[in-house]
Protein backbone atom coordinates (compact mmCIF):
# COMPACT_ATOMS: atom_id res chain seq x y z
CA UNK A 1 0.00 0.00 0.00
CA UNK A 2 1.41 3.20 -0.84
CA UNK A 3 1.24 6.87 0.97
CA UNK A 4 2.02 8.77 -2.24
CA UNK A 5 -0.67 11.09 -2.99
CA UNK A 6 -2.09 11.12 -6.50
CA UNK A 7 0.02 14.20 -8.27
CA UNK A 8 -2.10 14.18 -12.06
CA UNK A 9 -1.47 12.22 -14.64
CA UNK A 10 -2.52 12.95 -18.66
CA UNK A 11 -2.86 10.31 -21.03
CA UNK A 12 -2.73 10.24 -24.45
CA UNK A 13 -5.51 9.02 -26.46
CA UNK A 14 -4.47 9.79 -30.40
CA UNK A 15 -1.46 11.16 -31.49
CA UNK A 16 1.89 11.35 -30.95
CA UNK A 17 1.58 10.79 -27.07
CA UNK A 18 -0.73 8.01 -27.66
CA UNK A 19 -0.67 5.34 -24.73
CA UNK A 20 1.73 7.72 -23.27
CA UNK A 21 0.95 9.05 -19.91
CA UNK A 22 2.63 12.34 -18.55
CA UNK A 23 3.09 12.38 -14.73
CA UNK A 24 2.14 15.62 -13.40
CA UNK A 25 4.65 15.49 -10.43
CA UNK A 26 4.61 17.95 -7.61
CA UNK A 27 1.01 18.86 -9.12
CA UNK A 28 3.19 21.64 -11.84
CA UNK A 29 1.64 23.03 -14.77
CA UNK A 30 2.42 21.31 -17.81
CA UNK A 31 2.37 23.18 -21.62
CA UNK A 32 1.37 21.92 -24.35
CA UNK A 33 2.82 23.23 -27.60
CA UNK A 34 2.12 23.52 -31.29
CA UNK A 35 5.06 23.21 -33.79
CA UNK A 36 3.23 22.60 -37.18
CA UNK A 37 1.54 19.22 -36.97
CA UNK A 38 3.44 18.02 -34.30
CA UNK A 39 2.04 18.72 -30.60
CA UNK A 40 4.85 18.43 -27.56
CA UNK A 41 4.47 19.16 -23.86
CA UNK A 42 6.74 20.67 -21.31
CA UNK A 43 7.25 23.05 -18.32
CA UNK A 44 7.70 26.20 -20.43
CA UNK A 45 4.54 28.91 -20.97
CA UNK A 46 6.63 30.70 -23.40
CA UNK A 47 4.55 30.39 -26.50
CA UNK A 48 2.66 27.71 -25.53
CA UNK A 49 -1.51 26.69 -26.91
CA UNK A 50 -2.90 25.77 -23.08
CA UNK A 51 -1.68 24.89 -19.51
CA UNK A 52 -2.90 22.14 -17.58
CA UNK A 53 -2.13 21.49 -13.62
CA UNK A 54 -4.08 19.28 -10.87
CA UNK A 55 -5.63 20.24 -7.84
CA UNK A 56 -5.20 17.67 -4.86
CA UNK A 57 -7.94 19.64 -2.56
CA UNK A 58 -10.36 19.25 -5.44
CA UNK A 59 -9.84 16.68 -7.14
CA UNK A 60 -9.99 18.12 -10.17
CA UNK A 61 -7.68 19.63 -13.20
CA UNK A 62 -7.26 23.58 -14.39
CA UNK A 63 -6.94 23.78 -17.90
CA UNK A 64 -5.74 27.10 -19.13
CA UNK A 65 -6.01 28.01 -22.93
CA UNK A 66 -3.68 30.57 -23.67
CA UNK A 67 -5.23 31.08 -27.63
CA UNK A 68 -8.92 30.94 -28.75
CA UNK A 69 -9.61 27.50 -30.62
CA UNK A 70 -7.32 25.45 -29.16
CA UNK A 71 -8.42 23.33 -26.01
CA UNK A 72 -11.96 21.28 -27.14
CA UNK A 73 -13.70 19.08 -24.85
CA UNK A 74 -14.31 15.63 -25.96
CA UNK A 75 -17.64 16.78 -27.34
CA UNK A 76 -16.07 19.11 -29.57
CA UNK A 77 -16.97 22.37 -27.26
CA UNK A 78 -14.32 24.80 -27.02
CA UNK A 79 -12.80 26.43 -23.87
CA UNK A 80 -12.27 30.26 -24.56
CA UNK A 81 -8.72 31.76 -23.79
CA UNK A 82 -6.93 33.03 -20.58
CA UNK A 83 -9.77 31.49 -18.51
CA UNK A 84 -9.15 28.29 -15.97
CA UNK A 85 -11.53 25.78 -16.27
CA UNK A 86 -11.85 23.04 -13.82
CA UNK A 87 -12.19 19.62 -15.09
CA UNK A 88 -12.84 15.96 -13.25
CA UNK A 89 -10.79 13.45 -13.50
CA UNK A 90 -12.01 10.75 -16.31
CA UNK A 91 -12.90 14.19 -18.82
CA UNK A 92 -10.98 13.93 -22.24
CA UNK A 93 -10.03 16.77 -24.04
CA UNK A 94 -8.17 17.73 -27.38
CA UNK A 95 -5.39 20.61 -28.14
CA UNK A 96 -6.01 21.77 -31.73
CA UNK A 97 -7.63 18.54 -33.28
CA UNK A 98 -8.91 15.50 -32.53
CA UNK A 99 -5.74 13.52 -33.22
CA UNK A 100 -4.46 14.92 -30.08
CA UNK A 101 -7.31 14.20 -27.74
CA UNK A 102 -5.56 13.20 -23.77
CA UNK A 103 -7.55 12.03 -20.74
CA UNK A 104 -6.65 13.21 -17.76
CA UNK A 105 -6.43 10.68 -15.32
């Protein structure tokens, strides 16, 4: 049985990151990034498409688009930029298309 307390974890359902899951240790704010087709994720805001951290008290992720028509729910809805929306574990999203969708964990 482990103490560890769950930190956030983002899997990747299409796309490059597909079966991939990103470990949001120490609960930081990851970036996801845009570089023609290809989508990449680190711990730089500098030009990034959305931000995306986990919130132990609530259970729940923030999801930050930094550009309008970027971050999409999984039922094709879009989240409107520089606003934090709070998401429950289990919800999938996309960044630009739907051949980057992630769930976060």
């Amino acid at each position: 049985m482990s103490n560890q307390k769950f930190e956030g974890a983002v899997t990747g359902k299409e796309g490059s990151y597909k079966d991939k899951t990103l470990l949001l240790e120490n609960r930081c704010e990851v970036f996801f990034h845009i570089e023609g087709e290809q989508i990449y994720v680190d711990q730089s805001p500098e030009g990034a498409e959305a931000g995306i951290w986990y919130i132990e008290q609530r259970e729940e992720y923030a999801v930050q688009p930094a550009k309008t028509s970027t971050v999409y729910l999984k039922s094709g809805q879009p989240l409107g930029k520089n606003r934090i929306y709070y998401l429950p574990r289990g919800m999938e999203i996309w960044i630009a298309s739907r051949k980057n969708s992630f769930l976060l964990e």
